[in-house]
C-alpha atoms as a PDB file:
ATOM      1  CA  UNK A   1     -11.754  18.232 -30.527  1.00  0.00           C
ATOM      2  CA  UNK A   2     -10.278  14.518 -31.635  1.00  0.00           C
ATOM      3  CA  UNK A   3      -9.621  12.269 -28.870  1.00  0.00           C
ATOM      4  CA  UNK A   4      -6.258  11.165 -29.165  1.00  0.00           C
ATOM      5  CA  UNK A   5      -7.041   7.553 -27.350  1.00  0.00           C
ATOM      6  CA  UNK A   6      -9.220   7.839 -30.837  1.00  0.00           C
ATOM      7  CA  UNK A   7      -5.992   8.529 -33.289  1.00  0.00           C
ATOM      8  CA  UNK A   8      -3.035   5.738 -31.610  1.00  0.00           C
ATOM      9  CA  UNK A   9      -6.171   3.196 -32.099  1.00  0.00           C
ATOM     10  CA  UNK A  10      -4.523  -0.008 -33.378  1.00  0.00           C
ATOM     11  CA  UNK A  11      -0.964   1.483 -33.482  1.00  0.00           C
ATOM     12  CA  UNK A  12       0.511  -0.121 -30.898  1.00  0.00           C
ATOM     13  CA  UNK A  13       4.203  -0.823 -31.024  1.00  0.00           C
ATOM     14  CA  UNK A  14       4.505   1.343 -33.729  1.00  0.00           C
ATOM     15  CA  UNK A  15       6.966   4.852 -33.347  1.00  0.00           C
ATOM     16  CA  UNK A  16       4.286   7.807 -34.237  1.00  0.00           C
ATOM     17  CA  UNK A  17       5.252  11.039 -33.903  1.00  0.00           C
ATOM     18  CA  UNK A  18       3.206  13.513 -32.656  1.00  0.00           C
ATOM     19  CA  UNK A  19       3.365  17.508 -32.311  1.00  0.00           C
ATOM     20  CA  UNK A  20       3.307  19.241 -28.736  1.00  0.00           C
ATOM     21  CA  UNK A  21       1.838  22.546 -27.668  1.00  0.00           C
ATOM     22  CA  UNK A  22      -0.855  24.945 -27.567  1.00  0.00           C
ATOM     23  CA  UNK A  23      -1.770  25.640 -32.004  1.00  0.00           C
ATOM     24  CA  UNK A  24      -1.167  29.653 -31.531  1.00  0.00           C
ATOM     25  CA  UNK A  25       1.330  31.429 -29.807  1.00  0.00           C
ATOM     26  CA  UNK A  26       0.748  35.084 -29.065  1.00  0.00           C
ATOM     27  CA  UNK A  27       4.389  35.728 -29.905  1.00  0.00           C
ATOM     28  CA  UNK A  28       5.337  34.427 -33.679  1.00  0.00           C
ATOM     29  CA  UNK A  29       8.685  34.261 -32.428  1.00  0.00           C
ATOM     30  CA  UNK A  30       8.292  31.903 -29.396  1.00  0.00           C
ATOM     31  CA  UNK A  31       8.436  28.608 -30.505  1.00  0.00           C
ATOM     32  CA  UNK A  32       6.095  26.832 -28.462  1.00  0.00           C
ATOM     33  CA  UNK A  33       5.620  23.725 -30.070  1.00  0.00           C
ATOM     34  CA  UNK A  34       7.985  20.673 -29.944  1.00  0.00           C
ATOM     35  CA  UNK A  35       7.862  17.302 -31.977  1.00  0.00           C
ATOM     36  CA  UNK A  36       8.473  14.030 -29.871  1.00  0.00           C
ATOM     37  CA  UNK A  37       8.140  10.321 -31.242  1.00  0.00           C
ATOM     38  CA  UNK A  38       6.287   7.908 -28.903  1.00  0.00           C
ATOM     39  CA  UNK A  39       5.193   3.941 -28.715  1.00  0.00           C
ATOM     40  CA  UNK A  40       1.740   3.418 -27.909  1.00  0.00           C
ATOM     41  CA  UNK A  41       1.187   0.213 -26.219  1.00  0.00           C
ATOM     42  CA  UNK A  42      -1.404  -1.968 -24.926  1.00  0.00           C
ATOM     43  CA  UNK A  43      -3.637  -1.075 -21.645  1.00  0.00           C
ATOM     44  CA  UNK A  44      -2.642  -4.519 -20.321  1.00  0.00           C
ATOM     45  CA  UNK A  45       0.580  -3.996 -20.902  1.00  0.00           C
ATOM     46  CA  UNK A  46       0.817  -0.139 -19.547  1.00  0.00           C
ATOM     47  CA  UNK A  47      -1.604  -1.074 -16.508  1.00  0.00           C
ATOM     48  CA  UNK A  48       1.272  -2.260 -14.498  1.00  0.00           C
ATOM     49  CA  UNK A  49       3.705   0.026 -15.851  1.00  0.00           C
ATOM     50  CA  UNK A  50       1.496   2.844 -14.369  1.00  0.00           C
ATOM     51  CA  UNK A  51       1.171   1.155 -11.214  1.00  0.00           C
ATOM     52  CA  UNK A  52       4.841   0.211 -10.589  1.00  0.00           C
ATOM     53  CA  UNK A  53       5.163   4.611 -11.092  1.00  0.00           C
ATOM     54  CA  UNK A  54       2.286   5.098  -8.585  1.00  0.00           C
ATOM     55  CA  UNK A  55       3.753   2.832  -6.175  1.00  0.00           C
ATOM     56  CA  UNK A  56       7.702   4.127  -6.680  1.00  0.00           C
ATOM     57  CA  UNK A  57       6.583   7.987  -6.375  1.00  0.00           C
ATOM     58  CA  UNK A  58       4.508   6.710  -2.897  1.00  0.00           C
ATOM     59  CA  UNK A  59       7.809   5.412  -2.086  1.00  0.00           C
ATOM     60  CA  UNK A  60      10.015   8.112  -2.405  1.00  0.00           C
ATOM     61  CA  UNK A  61       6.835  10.717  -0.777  1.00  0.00           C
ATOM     62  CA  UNK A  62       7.064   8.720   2.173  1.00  0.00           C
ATOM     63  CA  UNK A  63      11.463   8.873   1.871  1.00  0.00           C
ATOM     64  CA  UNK A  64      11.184  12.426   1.396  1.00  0.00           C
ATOM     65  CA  UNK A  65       8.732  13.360   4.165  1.00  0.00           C
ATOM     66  CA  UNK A  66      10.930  11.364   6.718  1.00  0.00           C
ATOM     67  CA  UNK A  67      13.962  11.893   6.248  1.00  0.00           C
ATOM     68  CA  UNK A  68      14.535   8.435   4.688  1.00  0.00           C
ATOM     69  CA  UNK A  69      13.266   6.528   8.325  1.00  0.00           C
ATOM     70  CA  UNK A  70       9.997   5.348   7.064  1.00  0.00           C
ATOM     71  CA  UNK A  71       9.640   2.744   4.557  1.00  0.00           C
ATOM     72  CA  UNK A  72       6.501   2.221   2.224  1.00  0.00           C
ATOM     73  CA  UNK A  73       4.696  -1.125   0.995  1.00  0.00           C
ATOM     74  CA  UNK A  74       1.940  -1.659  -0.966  1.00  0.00           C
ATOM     75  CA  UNK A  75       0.054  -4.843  -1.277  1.00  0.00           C
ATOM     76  CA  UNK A  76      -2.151  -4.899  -4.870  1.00  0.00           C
ATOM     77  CA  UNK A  77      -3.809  -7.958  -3.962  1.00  0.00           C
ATOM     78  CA  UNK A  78      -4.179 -10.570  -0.734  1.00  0.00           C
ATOM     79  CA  UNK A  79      -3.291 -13.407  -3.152  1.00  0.00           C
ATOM     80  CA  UNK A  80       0.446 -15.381  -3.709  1.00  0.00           C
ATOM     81  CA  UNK A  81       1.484 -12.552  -5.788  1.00  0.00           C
ATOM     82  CA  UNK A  82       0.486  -9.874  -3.720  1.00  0.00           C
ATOM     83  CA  UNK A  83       2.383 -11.538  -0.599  1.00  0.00           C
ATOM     84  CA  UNK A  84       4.928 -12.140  -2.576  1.00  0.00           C
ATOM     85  CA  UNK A  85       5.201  -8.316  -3.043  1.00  0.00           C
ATOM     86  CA  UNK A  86       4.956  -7.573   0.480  1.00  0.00           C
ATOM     87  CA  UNK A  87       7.720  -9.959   1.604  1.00  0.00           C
ATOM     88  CA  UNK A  88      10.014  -9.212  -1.172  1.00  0.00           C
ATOM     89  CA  UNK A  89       9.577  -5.236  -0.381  1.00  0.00           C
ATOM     90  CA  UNK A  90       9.711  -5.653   3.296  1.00  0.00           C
ATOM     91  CA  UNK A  91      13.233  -7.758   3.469  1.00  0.00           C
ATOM     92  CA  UNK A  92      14.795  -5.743   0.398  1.00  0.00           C
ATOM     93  CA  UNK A  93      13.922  -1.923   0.621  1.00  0.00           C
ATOM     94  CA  UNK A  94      12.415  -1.448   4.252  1.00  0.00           C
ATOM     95  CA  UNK A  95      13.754  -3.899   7.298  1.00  0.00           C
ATOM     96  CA  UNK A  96      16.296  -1.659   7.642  1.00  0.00           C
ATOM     97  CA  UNK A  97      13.759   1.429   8.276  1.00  0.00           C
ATOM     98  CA  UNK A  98      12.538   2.815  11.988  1.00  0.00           C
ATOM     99  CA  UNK A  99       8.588   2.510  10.800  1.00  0.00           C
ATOM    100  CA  UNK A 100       6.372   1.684   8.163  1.00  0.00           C
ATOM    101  CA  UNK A 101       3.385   2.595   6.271  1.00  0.00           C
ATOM    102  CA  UNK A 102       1.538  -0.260   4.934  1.00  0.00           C
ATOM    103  CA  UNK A 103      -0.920   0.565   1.865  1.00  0.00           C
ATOM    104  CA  UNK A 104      -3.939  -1.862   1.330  1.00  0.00           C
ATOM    105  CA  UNK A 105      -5.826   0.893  -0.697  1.00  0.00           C
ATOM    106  CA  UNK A 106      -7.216  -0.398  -3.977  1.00  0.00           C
ATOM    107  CA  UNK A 107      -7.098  -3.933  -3.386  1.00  0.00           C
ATOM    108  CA  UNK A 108      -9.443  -6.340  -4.687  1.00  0.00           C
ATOM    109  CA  UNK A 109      -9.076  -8.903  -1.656  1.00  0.00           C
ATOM    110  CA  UNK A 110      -7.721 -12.790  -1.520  1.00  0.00           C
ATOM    111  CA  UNK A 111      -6.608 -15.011   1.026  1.00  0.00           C
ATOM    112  CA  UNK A 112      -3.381 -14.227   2.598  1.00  0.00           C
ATOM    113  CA  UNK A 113      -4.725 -11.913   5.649  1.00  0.00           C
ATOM    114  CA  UNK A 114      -2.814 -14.564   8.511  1.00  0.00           C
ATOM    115  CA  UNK A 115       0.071 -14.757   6.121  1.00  0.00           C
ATOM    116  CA  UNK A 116       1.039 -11.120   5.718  1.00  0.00           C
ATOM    117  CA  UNK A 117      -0.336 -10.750   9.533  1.00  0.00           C
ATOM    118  CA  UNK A 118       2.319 -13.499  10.460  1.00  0.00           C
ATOM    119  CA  UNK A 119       5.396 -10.827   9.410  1.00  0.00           C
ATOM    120  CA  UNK A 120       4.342  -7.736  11.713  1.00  0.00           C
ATOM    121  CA  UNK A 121       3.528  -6.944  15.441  1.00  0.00           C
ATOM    122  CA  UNK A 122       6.422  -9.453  16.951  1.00  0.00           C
ATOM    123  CA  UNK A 123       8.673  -8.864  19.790  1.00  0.00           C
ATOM    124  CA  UNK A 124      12.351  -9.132  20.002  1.00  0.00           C
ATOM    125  CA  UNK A 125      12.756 -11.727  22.715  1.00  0.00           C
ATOM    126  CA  UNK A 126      16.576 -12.955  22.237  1.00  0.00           C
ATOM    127  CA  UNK A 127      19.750 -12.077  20.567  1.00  0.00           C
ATOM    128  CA  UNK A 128      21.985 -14.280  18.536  1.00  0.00           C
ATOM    129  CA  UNK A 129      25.688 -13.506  18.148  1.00  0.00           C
ATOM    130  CA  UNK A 130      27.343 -15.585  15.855  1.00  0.00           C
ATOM    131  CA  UNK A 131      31.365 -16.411  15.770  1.00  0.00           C
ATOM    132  CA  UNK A 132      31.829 -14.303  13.062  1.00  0.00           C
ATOM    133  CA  UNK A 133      30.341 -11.155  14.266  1.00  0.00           C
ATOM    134  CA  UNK A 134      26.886 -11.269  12.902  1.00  0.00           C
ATOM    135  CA  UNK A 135      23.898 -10.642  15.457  1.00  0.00           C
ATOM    136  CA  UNK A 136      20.374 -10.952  15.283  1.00  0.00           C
ATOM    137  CA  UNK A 137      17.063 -11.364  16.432  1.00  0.00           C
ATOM    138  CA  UNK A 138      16.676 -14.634  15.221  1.00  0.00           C
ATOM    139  CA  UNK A 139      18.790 -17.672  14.235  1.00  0.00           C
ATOM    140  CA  UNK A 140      17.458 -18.155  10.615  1.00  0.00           C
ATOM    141  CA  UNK A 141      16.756 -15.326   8.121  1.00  0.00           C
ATOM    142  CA  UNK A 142      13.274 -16.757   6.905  1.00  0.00           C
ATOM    143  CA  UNK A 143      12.277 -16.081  10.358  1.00  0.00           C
ATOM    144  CA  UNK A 144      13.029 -12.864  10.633  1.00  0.00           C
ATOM    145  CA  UNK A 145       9.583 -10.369  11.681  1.00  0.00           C
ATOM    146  CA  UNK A 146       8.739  -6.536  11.430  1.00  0.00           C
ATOM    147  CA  UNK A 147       9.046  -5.335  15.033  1.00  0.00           C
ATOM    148  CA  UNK A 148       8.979  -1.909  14.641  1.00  0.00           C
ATOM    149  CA  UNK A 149       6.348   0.763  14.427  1.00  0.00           C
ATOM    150  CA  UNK A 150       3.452   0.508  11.468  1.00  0.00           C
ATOM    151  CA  UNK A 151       0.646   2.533  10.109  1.00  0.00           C
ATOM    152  CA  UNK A 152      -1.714   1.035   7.667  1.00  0.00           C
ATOM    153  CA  UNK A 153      -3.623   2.863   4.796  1.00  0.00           C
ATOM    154  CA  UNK A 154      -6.922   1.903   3.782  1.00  0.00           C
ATOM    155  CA  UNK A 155      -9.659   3.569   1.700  1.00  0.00           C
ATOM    156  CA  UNK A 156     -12.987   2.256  -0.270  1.00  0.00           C
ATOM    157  CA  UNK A 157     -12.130   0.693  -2.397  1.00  0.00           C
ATOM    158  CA  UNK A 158      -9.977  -1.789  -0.085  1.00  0.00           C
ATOM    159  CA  UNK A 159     -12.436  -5.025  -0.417  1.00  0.00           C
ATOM    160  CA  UNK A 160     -12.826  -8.320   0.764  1.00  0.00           C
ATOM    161  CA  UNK A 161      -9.889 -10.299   2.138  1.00  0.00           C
ATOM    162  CA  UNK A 162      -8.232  -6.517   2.159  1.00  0.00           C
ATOM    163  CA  UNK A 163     -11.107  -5.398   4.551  1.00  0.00           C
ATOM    164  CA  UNK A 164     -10.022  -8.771   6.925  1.00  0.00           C
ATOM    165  CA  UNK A 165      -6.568  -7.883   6.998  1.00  0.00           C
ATOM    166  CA  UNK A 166      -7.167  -4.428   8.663  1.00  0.00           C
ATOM    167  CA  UNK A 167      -9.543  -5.189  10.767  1.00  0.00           C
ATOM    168  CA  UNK A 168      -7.629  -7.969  12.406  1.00  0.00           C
ATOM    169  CA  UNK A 169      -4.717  -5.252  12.251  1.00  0.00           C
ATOM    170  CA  UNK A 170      -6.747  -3.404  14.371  1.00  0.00           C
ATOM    171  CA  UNK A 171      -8.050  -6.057  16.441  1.00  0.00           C
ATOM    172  CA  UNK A 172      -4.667  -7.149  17.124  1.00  0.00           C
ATOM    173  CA  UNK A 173      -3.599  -3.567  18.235  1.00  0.00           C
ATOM    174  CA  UNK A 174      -0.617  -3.425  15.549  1.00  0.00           C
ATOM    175  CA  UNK A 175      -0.920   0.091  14.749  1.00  0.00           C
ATOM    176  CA  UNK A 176      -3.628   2.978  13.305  1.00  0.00           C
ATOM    177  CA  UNK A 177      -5.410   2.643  10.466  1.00  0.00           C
ATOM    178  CA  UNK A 178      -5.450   5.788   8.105  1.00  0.00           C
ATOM    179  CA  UNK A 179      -8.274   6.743   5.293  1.00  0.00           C
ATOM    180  CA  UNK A 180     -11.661   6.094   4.352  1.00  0.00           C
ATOM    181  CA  UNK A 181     -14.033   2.825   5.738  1.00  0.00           C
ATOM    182  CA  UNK A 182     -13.580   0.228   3.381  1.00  0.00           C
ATOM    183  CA  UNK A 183     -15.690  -1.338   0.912  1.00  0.00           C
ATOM    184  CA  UNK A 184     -17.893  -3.713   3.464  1.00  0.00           C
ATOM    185  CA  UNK A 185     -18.315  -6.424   0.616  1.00  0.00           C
ATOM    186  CA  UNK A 186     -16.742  -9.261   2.780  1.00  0.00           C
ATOM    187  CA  UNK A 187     -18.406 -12.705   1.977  1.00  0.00           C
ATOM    188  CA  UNK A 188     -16.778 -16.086   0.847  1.00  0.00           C
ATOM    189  CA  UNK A 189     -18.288 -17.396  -2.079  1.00  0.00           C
ATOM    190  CA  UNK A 190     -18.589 -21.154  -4.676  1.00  0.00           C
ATOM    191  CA  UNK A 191     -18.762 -21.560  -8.129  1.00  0.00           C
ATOM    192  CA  UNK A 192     -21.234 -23.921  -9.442  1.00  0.00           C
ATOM    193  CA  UNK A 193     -21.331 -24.729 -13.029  1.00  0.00           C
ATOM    194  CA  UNK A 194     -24.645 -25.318 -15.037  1.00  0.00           C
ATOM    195  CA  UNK A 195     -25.648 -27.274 -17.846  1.00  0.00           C
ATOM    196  CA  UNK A 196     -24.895 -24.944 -20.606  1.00  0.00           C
ATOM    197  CA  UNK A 197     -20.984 -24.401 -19.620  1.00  0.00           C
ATOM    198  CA  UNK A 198     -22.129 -20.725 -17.543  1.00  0.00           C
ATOM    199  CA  UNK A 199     -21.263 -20.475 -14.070  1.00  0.00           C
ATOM    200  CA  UNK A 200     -22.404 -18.374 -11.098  1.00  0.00           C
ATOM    201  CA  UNK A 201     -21.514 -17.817  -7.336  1.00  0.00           C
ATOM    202  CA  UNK A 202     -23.119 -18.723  -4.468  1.00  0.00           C
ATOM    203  CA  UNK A 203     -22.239 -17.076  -0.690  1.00  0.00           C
ATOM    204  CA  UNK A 204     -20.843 -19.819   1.419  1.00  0.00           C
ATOM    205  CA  UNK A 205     -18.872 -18.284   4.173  1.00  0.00           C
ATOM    206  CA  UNK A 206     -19.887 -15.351   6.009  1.00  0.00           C
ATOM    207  CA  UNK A 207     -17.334 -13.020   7.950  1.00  0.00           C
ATOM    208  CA  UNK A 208     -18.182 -11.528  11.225  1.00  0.00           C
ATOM    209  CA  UNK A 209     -16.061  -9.583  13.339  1.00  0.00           C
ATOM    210  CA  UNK A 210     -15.404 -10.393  16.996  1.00  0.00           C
ATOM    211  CA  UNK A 211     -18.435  -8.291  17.723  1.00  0.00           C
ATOM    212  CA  UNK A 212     -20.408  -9.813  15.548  1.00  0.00           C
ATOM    213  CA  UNK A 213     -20.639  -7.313  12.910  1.00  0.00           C
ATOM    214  CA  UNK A 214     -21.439  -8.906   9.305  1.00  0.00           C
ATOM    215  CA  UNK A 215     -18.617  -7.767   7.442  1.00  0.00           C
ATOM    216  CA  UNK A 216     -20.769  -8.166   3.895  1.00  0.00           C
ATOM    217  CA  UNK A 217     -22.513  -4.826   5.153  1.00  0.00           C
ATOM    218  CA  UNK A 218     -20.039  -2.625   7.384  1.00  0.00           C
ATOM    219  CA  UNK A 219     -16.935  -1.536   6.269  1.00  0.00           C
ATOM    220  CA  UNK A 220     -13.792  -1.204   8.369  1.00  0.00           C
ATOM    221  CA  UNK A 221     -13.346   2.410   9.866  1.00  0.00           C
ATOM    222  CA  UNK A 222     -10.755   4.420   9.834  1.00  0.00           C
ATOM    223  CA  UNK A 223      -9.003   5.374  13.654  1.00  0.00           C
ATOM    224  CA  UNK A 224      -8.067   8.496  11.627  1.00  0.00           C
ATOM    225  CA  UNK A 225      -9.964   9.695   8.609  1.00  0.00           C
ATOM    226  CA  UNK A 226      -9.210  11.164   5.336  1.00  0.00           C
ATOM    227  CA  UNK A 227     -11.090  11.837   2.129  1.00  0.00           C
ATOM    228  CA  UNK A 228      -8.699  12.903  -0.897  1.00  0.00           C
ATOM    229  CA  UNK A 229     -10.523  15.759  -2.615  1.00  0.00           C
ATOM    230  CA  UNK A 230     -10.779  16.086  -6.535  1.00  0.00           C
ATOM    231  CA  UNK A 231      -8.385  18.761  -6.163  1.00  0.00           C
ATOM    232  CA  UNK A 232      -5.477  17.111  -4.589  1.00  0.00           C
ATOM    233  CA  UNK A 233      -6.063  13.827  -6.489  1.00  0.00           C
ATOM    234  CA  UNK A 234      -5.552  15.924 -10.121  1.00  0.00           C
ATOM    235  CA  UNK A 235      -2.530  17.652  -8.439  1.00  0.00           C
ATOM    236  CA  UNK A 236      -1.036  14.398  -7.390  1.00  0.00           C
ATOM    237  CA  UNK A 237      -1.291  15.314  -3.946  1.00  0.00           C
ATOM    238  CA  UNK A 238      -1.882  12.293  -1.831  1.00  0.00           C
ATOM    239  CA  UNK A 239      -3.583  13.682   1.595  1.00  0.00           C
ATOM    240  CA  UNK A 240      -4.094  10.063   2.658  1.00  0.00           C
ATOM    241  CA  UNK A 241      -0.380   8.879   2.389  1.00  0.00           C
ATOM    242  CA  UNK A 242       0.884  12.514   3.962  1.00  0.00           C
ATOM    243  CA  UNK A 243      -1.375  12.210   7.051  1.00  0.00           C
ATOM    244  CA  UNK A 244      -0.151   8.701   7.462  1.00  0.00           C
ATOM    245  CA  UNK A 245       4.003   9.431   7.542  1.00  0.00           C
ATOM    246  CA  UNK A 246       3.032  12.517   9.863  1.00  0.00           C
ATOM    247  CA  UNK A 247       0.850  10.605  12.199  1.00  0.00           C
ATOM    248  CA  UNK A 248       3.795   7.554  12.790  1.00  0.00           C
ATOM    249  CA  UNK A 249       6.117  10.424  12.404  1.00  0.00           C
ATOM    250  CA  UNK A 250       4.353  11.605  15.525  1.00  0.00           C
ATOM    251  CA  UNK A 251       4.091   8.295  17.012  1.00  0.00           C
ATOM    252  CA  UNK A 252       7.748   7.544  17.071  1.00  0.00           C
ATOM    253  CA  UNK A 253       8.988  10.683  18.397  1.00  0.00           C
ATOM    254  CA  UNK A 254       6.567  10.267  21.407  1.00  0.00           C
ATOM    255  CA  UNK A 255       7.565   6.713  21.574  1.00  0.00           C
ATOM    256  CA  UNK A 256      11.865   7.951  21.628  1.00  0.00           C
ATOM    257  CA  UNK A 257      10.581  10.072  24.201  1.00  0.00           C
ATOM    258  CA  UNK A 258       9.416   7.839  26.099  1.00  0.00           C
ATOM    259  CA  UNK A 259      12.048   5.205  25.439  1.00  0.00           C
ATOM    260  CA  UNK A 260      14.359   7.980  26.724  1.00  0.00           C
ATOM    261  CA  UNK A 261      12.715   8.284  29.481  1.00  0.00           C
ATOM    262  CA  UNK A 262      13.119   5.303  30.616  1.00  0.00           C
ATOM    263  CA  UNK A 263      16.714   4.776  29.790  1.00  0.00           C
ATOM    264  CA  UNK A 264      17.376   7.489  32.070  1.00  0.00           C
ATOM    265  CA  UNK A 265      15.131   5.430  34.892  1.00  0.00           C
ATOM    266  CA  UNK A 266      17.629   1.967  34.029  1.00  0.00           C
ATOM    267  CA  UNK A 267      20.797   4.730  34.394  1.00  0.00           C
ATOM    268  CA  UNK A 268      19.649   5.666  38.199  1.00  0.00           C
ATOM    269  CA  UNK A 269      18.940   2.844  38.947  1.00  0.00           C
ATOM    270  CA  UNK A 270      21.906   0.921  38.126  1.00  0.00           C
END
């Protein structure tokens, strides 16, 4: 059996056309083969192509599953770019939703932990109402904050700066963290150059957490765990995100309960 990786070798950019379907039919008379023309293009160029799918059909999962209240973000990296994402997701597609599930799975760690943690866990303290109708929680838009419920994913291979970030969530009491323990390869490091032009790293900065747990050695744990099973994964079934949208799913209703509740104490009372 040929590889086909092995036949669109070095044809990138160029329309090929290729034949579709199993090479016997049982019935001569069903046609099942079709003929389809197709670009081949570079990895580097489908990598993010592939990832801006994965991240869309996460997305709409999380739409879907909610009835369109919960909002999804995922941050690819804890870097400008990354936050970039995150802010540019959370004021265009999501401030307007009830909750959120924030996704740190799969990313390769940074700098921007206090950055992205500077957007979520605020309070509404005063309201604004402008001359012209407009009300808010804050006077300028660039100041605006997440101040609703949030659940954050995590899994193993969540590393580094992305293994800060949720356990100062966590530390901070900002919501439940969903998956697997992360990577536990937290450690800052310098580049030193030698003689020759090479260059290697040398650990600088350890990370401990309030406890005193070395970072470099113990990954972040889940509050609820999940492991995504070879089955599910080839099915495109992601357990991971589904357990997170049902457990803030949960959380809210208990919390509209609650808030409820008390509305009805303010009513009596008044």
């Amino acid at each position: 059996m040929v590889e086909v990786s092995q036949l669109l070798n070095g044809k990138n950019d160029e329309i090929v056309v290729v034949s579709v379907g199993p090479e016997t039919s049982p019935d001569p008379k069903i046609k099942n083969r079709r003929t389809v023309e197709i670009t081949p293009i570079l990895r580097d160029r489908m990598a993010p192509l592939l990832y801006d799918r994965w991240v869309n059909l996460n997305a709409q999962k999380v739409s879907e599953m909610s009835n369109g209240k919960v909002g999804y973000i995922h941050i690819p990296s804890m870097d400008d770019p990354g936050l970039d994402k995150f802010v540019r997701s959370l004021y265009s597609d999501n401030f307007d939703k009830d909750a959120l599930v924030l996704d740190v799975r799969f990313n390769g760690g940074g700098f921007t932990h206090d950055q992205v943690l500077n957007y979520l866990g605020a309070q509404d303290h005063t309201k604004f109402l402008h001359r012209e109708g407009d009300k808010g929680a804050v006077l300028r838009s660039y100041d605006r904050k997440w101040t609703k419920p949030v659940i954050l994913l995590i899994n193993n291979r969540s590393y580094s700066d992305a293994e800060i970030f949720p356990n100062a969530f966590k530390t901070l009491g900002l919501g439940k963290l969903v998956g697997q323990p992360t990577g536990g390869m937290v450690i800052g490091t310098g580049s030193a150059k030698l003689i020759d032009g090479s260059t290697f790293r040398i650990p600088r900065i350890g990370v401990y957490t309030n406890l005193g747990v070395d970072m470099d050695t113990v990954g972040v744990a889940p509050d609820i765990f999940v492991e995504p099973m070879p089955d599910d994964l080839k099915k495109g079934i992601d357990v991971q995100l589904q357990k997170a949208v049902e457990v803030i799913i949960k959380d809210m209703q208990a919390g509209d309960i609650k808030k409820s509740g008390n509305e009805k104490i303010r009513n009596l009372t008044r």
